[in-house]
PDB file of N, CA and C in Angstrom:
ATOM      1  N   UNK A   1       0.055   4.318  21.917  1.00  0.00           N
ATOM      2  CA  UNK A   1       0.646   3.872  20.691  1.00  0.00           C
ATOM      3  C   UNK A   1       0.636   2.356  20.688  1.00  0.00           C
ATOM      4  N   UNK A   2       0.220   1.710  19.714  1.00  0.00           N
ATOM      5  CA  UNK A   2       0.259   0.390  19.192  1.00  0.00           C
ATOM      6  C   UNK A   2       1.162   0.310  18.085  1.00  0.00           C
ATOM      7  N   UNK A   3       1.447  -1.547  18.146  1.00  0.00           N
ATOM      8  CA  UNK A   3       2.245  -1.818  17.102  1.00  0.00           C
ATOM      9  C   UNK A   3       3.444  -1.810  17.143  1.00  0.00           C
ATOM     10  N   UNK A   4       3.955  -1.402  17.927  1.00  0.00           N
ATOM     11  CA  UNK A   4       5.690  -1.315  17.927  1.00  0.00           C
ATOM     12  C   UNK A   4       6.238  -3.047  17.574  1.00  0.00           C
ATOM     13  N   UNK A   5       6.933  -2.991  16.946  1.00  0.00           N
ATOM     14  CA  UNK A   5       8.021  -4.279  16.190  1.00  0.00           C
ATOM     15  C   UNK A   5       8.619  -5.016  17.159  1.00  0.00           C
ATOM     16  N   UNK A   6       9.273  -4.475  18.523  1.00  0.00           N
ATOM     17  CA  UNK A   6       9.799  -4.879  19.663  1.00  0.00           C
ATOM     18  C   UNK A   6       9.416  -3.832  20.596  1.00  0.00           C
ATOM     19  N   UNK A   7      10.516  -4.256  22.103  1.00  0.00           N
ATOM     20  CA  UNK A   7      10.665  -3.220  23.039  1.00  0.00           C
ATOM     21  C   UNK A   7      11.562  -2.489  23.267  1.00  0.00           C
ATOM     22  N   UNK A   8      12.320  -2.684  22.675  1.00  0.00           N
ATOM     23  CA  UNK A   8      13.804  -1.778  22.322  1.00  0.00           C
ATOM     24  C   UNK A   8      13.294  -0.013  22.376  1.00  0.00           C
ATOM     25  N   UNK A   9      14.410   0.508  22.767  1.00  0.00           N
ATOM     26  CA  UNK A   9      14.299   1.911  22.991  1.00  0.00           C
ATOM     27  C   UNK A   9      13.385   2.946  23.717  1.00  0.00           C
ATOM     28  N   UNK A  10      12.639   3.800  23.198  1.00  0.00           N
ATOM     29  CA  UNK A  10      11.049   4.073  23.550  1.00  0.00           C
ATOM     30  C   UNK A  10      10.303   4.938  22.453  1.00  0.00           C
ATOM     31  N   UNK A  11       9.303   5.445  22.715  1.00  0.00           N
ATOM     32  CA  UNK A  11       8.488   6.036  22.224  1.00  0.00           C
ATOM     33  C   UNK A  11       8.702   7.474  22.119  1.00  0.00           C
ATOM     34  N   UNK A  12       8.526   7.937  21.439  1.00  0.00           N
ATOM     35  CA  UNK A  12       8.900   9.476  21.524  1.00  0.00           C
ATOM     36  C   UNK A  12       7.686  10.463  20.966  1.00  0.00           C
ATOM     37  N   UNK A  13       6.816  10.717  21.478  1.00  0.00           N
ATOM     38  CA  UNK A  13       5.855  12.065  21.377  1.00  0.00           C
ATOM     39  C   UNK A  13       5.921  13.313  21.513  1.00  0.00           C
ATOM     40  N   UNK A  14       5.298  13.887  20.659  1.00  0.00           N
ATOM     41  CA  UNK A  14       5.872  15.075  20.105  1.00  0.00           C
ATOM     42  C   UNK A  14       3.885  15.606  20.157  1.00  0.00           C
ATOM     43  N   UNK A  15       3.556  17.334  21.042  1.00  0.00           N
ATOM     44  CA  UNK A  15       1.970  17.346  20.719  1.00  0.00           C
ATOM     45  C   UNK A  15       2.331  18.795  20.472  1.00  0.00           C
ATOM     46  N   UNK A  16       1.388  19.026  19.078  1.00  0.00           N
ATOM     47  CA  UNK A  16       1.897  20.694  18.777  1.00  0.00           C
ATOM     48  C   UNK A  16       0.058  20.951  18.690  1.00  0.00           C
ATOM     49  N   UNK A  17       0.429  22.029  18.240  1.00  0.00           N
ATOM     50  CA  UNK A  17      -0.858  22.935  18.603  1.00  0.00           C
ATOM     51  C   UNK A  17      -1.134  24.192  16.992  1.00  0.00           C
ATOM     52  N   UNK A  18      -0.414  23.728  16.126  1.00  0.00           N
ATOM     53  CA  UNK A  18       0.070  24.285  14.881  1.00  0.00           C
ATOM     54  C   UNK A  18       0.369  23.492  13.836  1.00  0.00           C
ATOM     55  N   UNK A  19       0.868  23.789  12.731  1.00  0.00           N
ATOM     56  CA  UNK A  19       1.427  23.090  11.542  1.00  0.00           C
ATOM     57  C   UNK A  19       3.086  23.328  12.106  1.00  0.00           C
ATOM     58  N   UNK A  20       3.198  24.860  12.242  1.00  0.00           N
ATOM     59  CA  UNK A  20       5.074  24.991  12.581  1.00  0.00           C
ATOM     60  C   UNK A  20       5.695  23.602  13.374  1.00  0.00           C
ATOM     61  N   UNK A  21       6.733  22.887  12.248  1.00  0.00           N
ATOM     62  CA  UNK A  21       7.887  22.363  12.726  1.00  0.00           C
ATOM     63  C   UNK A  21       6.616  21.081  12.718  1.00  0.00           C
ATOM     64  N   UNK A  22       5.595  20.553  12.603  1.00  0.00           N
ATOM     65  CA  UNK A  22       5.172  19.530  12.518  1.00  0.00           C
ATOM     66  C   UNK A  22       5.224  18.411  10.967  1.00  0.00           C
ATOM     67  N   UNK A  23       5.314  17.297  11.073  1.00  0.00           N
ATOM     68  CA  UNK A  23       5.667  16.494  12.825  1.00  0.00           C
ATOM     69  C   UNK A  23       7.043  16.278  13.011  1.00  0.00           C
ATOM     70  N   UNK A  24       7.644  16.751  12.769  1.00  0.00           N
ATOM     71  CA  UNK A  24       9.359  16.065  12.390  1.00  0.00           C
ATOM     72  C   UNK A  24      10.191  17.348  13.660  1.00  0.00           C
ATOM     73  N   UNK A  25       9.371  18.185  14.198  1.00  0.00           N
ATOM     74  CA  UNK A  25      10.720  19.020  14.690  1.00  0.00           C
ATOM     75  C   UNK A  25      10.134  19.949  16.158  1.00  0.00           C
ATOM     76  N   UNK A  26      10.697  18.425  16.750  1.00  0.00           N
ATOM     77  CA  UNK A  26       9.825  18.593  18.098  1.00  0.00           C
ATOM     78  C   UNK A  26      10.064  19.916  18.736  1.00  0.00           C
ATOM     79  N   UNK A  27      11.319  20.586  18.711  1.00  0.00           N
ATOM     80  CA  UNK A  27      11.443  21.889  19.507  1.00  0.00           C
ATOM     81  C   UNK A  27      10.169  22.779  19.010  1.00  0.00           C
ATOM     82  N   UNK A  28       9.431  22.539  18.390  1.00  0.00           N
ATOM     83  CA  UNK A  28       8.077  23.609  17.813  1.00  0.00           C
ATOM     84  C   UNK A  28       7.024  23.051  18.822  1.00  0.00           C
ATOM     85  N   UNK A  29       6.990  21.728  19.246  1.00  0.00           N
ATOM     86  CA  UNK A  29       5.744  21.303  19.844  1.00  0.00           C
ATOM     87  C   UNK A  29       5.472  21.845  20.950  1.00  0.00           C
ATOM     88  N   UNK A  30       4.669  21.847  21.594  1.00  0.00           N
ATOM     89  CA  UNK A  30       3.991  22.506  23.061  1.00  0.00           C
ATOM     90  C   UNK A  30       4.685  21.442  24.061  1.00  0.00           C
ATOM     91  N   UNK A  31       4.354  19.931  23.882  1.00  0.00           N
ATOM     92  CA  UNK A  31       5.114  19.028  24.843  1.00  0.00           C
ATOM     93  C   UNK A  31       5.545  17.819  23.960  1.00  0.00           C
ATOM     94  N   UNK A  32       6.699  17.571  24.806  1.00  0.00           N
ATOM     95  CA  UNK A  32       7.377  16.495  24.470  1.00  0.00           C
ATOM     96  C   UNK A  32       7.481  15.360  25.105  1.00  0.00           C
ATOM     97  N   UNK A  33       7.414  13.955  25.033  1.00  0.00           N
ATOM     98  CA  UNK A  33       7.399  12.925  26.226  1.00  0.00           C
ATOM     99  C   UNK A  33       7.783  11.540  25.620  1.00  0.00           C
ATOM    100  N   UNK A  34       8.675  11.128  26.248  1.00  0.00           N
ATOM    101  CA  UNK A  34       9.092  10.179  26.005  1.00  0.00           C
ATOM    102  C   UNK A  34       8.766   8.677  26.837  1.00  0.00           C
ATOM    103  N   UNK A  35       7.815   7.473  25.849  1.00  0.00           N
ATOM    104  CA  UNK A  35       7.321   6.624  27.239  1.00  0.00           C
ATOM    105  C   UNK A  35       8.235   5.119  26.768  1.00  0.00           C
ATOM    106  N   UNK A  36       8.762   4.234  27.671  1.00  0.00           N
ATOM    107  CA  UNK A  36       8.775   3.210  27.756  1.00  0.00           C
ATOM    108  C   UNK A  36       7.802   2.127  27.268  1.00  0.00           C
ATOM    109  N   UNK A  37       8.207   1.437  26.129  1.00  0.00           N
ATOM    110  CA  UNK A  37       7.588   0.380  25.759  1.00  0.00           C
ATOM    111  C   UNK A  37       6.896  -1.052  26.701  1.00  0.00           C
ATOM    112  N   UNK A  38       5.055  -1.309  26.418  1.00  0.00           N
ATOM    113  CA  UNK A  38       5.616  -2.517  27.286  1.00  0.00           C
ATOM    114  C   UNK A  38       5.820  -3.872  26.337  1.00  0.00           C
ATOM    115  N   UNK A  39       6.525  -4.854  27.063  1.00  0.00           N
ATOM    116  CA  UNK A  39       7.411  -5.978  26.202  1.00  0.00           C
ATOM    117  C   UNK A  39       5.787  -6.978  26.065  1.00  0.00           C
ATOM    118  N   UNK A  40       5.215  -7.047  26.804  1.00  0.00           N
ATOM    119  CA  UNK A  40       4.275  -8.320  26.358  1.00  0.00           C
ATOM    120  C   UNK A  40       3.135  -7.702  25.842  1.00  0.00           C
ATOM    121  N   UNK A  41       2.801  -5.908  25.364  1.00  0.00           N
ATOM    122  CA  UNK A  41       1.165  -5.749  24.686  1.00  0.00           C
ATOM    123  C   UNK A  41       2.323  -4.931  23.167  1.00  0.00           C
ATOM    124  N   UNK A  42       3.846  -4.554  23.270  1.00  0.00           N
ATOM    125  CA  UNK A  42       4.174  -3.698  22.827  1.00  0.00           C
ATOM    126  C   UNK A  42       3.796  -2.721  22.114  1.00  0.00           C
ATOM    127  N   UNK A  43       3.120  -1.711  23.325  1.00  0.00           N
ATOM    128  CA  UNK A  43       2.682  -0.627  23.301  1.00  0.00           C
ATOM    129  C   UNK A  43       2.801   0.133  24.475  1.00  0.00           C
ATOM    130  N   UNK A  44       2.760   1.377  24.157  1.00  0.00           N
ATOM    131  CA  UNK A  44       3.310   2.471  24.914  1.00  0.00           C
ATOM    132  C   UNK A  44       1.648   3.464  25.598  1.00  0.00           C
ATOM    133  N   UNK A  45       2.005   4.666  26.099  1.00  0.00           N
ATOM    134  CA  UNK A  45       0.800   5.387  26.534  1.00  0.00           C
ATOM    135  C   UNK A  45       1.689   6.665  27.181  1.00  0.00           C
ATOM    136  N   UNK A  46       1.201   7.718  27.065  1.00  0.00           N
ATOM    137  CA  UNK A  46       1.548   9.033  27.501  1.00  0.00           C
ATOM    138  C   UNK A  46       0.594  10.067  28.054  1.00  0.00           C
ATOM    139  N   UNK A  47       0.463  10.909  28.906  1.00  0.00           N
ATOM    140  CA  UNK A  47      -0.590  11.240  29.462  1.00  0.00           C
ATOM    141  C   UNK A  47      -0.116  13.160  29.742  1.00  0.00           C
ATOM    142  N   UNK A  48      -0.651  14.172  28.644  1.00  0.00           N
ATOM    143  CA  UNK A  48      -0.027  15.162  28.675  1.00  0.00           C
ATOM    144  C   UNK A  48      -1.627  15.317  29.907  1.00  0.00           C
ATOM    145  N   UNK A  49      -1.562  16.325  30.619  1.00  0.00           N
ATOM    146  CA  UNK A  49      -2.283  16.992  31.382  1.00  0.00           C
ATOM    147  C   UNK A  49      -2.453  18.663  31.700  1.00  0.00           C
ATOM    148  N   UNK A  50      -3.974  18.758  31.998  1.00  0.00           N
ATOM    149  CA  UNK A  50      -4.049  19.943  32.431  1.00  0.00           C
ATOM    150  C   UNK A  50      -4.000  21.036  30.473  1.00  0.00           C
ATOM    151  N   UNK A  51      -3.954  20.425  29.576  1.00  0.00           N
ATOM    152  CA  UNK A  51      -4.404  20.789  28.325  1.00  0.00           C
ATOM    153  C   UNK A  51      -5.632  21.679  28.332  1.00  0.00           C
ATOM    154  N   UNK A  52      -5.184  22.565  27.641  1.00  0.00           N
ATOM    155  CA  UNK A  52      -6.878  23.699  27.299  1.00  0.00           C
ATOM    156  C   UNK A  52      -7.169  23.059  25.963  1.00  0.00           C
ATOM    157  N   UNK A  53      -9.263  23.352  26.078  1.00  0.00           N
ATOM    158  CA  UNK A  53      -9.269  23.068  24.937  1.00  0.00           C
ATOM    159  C   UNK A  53      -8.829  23.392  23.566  1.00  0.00           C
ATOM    160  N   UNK A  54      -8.747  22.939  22.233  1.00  0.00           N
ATOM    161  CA  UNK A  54      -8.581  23.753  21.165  1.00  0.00           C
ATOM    162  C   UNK A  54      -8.136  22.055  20.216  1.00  0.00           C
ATOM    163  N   UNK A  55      -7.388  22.896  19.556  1.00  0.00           N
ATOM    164  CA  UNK A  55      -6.912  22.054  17.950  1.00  0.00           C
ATOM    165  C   UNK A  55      -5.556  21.718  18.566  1.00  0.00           C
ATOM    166  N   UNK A  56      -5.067  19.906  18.518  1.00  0.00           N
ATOM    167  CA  UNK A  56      -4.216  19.455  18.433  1.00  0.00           C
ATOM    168  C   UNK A  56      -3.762  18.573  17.438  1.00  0.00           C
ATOM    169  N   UNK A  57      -2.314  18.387  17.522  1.00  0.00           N
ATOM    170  CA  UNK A  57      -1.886  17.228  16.241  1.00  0.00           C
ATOM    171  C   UNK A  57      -0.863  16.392  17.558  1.00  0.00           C
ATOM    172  N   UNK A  58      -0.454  14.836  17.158  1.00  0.00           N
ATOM    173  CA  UNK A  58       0.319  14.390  17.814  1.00  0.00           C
ATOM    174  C   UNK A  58       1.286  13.739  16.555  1.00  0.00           C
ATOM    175  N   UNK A  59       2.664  13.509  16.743  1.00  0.00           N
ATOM    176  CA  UNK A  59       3.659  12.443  16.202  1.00  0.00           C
ATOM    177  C   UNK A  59       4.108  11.981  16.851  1.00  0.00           C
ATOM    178  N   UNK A  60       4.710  10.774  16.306  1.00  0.00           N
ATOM    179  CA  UNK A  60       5.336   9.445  17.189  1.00  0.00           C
ATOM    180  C   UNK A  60       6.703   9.154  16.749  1.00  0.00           C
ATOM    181  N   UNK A  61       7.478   8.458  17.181  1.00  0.00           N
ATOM    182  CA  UNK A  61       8.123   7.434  16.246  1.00  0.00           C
ATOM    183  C   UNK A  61       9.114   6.723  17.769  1.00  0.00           C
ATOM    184  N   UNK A  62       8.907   5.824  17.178  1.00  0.00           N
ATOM    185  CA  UNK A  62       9.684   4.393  17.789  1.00  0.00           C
ATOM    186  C   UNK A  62      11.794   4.503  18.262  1.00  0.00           C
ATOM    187  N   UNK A  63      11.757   5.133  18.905  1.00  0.00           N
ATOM    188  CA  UNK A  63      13.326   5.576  18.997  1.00  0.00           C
ATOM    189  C   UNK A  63      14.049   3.875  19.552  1.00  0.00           C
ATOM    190  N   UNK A  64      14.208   3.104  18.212  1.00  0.00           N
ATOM    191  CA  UNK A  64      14.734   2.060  18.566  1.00  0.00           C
ATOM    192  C   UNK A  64      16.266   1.974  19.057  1.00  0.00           C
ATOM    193  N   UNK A  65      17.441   2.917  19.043  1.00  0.00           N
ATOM    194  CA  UNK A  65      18.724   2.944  19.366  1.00  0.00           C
ATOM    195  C   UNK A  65      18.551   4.291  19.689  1.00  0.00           C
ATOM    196  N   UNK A  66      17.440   4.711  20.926  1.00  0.00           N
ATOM    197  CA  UNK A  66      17.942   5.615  21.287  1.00  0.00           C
ATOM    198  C   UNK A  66      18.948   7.253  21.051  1.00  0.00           C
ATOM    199  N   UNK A  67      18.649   7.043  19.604  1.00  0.00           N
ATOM    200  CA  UNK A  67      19.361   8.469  19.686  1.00  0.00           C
ATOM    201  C   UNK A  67      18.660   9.539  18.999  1.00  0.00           C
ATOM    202  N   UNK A  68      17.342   9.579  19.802  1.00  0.00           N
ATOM    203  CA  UNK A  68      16.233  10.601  19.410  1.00  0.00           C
ATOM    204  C   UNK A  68      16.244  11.449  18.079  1.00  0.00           C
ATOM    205  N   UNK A  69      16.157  10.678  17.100  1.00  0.00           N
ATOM    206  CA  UNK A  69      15.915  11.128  15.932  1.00  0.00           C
ATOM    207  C   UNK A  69      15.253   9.917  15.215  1.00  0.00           C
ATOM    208  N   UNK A  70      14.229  10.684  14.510  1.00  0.00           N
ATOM    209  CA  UNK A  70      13.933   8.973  13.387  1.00  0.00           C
ATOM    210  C   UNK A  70      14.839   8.866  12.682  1.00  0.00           C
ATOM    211  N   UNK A  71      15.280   7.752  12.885  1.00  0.00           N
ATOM    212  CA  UNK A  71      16.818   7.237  11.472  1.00  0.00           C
ATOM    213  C   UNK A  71      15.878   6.580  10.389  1.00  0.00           C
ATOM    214  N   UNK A  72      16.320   7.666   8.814  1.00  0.00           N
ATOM    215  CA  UNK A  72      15.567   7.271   7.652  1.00  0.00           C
ATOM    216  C   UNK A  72      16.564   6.801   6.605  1.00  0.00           C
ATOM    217  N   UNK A  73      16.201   6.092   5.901  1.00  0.00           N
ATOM    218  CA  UNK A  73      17.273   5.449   4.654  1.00  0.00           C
ATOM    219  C   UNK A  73      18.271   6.490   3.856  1.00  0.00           C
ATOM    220  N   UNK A  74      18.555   6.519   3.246  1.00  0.00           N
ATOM    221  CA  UNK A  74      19.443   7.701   2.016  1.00  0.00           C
ATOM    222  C   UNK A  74      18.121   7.955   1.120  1.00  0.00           C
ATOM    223  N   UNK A  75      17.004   7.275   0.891  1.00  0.00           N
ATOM    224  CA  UNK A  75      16.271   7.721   0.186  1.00  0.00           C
ATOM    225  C   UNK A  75      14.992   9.031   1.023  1.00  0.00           C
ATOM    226  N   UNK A  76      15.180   8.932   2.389  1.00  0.00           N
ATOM    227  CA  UNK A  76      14.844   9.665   3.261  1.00  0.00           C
ATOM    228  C   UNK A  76      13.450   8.702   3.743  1.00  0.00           C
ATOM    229  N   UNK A  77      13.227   7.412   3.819  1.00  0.00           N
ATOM    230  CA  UNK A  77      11.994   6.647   3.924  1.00  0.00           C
ATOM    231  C   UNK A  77      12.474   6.073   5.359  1.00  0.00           C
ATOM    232  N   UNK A  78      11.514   6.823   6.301  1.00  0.00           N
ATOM    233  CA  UNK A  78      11.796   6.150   7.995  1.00  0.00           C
ATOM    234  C   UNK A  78      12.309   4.469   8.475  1.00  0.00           C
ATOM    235  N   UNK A  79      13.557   4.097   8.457  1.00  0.00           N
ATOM    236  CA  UNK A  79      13.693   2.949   9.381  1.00  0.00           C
ATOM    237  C   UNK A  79      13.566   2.999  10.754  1.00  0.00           C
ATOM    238  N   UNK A  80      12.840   3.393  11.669  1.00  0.00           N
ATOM    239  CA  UNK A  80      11.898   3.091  12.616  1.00  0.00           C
ATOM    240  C   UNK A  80      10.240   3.698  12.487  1.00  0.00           C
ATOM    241  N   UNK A  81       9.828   2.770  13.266  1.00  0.00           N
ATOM    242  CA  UNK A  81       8.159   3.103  13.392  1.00  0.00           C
ATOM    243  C   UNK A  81       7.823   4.622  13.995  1.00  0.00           C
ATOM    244  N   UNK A  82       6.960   5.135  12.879  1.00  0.00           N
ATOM    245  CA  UNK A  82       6.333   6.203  13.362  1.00  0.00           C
ATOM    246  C   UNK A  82       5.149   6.603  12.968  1.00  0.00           C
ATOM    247  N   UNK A  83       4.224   7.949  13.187  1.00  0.00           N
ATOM    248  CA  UNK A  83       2.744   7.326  13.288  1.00  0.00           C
ATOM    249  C   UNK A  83       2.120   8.897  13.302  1.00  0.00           C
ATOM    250  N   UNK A  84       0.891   8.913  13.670  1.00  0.00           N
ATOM    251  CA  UNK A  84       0.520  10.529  13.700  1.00  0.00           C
ATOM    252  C   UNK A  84      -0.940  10.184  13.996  1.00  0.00           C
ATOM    253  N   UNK A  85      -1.885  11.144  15.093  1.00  0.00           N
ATOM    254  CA  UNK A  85      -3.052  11.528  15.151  1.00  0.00           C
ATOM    255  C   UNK A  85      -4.015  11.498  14.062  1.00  0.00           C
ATOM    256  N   UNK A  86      -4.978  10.336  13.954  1.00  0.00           N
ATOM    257  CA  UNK A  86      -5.887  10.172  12.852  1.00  0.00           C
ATOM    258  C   UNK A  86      -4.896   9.447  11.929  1.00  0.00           C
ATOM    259  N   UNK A  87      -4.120   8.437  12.730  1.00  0.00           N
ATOM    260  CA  UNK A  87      -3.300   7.440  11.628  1.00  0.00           C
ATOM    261  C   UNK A  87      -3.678   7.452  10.524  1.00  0.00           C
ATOM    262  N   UNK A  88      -3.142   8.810   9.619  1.00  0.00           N
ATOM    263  CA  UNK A  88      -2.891   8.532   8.270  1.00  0.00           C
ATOM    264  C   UNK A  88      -2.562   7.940   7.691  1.00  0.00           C
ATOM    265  N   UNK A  89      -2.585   7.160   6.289  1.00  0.00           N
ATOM    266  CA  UNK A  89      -2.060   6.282   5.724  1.00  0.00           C
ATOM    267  C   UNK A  89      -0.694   6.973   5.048  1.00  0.00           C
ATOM    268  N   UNK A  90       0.096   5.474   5.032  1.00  0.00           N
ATOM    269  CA  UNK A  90       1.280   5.735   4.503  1.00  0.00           C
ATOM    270  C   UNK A  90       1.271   6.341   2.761  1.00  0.00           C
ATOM    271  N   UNK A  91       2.009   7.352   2.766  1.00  0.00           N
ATOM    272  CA  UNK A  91       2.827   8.293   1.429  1.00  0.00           C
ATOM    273  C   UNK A  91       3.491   8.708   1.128  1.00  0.00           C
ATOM    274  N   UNK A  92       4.032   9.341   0.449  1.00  0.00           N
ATOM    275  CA  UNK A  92       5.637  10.199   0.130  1.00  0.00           C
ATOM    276  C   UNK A  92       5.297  11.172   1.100  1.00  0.00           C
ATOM    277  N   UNK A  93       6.364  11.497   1.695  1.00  0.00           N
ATOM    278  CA  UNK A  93       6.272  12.786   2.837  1.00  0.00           C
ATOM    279  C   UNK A  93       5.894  12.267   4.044  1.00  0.00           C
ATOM    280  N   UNK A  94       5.877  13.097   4.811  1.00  0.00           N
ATOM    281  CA  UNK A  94       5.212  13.160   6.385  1.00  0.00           C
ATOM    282  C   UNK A  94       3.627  13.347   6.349  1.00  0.00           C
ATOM    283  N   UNK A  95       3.069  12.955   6.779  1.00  0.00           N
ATOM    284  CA  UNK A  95       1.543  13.601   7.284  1.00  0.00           C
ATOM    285  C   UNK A  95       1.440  15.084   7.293  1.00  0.00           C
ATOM    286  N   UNK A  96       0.410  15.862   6.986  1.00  0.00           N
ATOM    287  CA  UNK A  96       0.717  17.351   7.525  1.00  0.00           C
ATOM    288  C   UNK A  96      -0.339  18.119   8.796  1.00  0.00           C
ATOM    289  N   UNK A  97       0.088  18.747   9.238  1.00  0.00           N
ATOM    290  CA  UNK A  97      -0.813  19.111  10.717  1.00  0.00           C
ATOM    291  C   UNK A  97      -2.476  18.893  10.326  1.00  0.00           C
ATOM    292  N   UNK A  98      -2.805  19.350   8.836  1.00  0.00           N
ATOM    293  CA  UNK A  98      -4.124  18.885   8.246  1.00  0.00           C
ATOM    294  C   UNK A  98      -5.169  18.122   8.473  1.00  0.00           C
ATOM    295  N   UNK A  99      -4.265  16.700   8.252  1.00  0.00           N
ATOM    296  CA  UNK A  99      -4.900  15.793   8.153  1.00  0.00           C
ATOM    297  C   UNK A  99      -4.947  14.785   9.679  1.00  0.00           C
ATOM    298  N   UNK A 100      -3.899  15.395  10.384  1.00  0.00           N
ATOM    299  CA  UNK A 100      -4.141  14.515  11.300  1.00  0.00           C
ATOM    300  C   UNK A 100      -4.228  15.759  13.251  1.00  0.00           C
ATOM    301  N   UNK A 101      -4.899  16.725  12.933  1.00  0.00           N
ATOM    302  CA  UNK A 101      -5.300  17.577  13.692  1.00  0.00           C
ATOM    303  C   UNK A 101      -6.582  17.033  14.123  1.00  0.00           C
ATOM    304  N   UNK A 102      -7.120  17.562  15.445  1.00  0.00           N
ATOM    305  CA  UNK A 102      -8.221  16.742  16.566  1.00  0.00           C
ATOM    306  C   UNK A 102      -8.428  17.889  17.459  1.00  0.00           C
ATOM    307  N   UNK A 103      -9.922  17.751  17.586  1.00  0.00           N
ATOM    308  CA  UNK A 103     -10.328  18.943  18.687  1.00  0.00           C
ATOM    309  C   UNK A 103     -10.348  18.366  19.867  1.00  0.00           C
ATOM    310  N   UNK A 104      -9.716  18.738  21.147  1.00  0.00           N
ATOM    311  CA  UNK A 104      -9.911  18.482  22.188  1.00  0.00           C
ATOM    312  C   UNK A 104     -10.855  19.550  22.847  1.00  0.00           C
ATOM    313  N   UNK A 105     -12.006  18.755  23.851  1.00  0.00           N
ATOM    314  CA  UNK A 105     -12.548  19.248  24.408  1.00  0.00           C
ATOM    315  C   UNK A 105     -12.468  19.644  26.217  1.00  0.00           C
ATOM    316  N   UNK A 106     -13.012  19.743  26.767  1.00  0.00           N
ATOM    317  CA  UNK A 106     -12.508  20.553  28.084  1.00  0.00           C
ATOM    318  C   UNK A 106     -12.578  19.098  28.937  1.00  0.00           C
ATOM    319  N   UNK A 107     -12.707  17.828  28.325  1.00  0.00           N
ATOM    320  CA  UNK A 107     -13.112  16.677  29.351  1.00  0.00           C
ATOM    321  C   UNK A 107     -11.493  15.411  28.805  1.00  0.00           C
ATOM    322  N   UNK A 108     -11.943  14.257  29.169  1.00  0.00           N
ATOM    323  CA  UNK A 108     -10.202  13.288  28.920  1.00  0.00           C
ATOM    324  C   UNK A 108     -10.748  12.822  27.764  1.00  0.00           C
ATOM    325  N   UNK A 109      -9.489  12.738  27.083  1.00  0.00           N
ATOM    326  CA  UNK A 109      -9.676  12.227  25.928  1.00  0.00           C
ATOM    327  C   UNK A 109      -8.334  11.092  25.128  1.00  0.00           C
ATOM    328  N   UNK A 110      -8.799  10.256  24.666  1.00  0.00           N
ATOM    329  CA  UNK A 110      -7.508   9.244  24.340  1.00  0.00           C
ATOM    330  C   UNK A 110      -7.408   9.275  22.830  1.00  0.00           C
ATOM    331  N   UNK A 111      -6.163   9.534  22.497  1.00  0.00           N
ATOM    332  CA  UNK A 111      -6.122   9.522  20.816  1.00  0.00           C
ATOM    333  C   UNK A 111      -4.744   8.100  20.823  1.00  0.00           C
ATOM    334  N   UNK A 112      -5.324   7.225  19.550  1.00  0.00           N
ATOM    335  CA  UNK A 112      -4.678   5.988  19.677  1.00  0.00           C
ATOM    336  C   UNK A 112      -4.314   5.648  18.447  1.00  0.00           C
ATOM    337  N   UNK A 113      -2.565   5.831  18.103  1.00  0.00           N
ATOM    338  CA  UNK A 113      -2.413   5.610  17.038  1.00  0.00           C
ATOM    339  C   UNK A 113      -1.660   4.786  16.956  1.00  0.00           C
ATOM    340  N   UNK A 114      -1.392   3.458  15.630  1.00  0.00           N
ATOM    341  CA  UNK A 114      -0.751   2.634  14.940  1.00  0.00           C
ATOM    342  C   UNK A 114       0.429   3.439  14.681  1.00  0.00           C
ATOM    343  N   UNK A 115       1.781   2.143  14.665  1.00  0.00           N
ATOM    344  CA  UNK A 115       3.108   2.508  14.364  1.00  0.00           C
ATOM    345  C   UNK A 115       2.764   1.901  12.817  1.00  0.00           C
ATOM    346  N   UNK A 116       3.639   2.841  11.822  1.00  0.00           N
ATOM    347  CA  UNK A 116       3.822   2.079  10.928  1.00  0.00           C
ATOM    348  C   UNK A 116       5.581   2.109  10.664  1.00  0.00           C
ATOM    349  N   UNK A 117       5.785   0.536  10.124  1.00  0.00           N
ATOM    350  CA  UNK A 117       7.097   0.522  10.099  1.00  0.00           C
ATOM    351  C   UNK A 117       7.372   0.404   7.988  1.00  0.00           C
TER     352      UNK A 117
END
């Protein structure tokens, strides 16, 4: 993950294998991981392993005060950075498993996405 605003808090990844509960509701995802920001590239990295191939999606978001939820306005518009596989561009709503789903193959593979704040 790139882009983070500061180093405050961490990163929070979320990798599902479906549309269910994506991206907003990590208990649906296959894994969950939370990485430490670094302060001088501020950017993060997570390394799920041992993955079979098939169809994945990833979400992000920037857990700046720590209390693992994205905190969004009253209008429901995210105040912290968050992001998704095949960095979609920003719109009303969330991304949907759709558009930002990726085939992994049986070898390593790095998917690298922008925070947007």
């Amino acid at each position: 993950m790139t882009g983070a605003r500061n180093a405050k808090g961490k990163i929070r990844v979320a990798l599902f294998r479906a549309g269910e509960g994506f991206p907003n509701d990590a208990s649906q995802a296959i894994h969950t991981q939370a990485a430490d920001i670094d302060p001088q590239t501020l950017s993060a990295q997570v390394v799920f392993a041992d993955l079979p191939a098939g169809v994945y999606a990833v979400s992000v978001f920037h857990d700046e005060n720590m209390n693992e939820k994205l905190d969004k306005n009253f209008m429901g518009v995210p105040k912290e950075g968050y992001g998704a596989s095949n960095n979609p561009k920003k719109k009303m709503g969330p991304p949907n498993f759709e558009e930002t789903k990726f085939q992994l193959g049986g070898t390593e593979q790095s998917v690298e996405i922008k925070l947007m704040y």
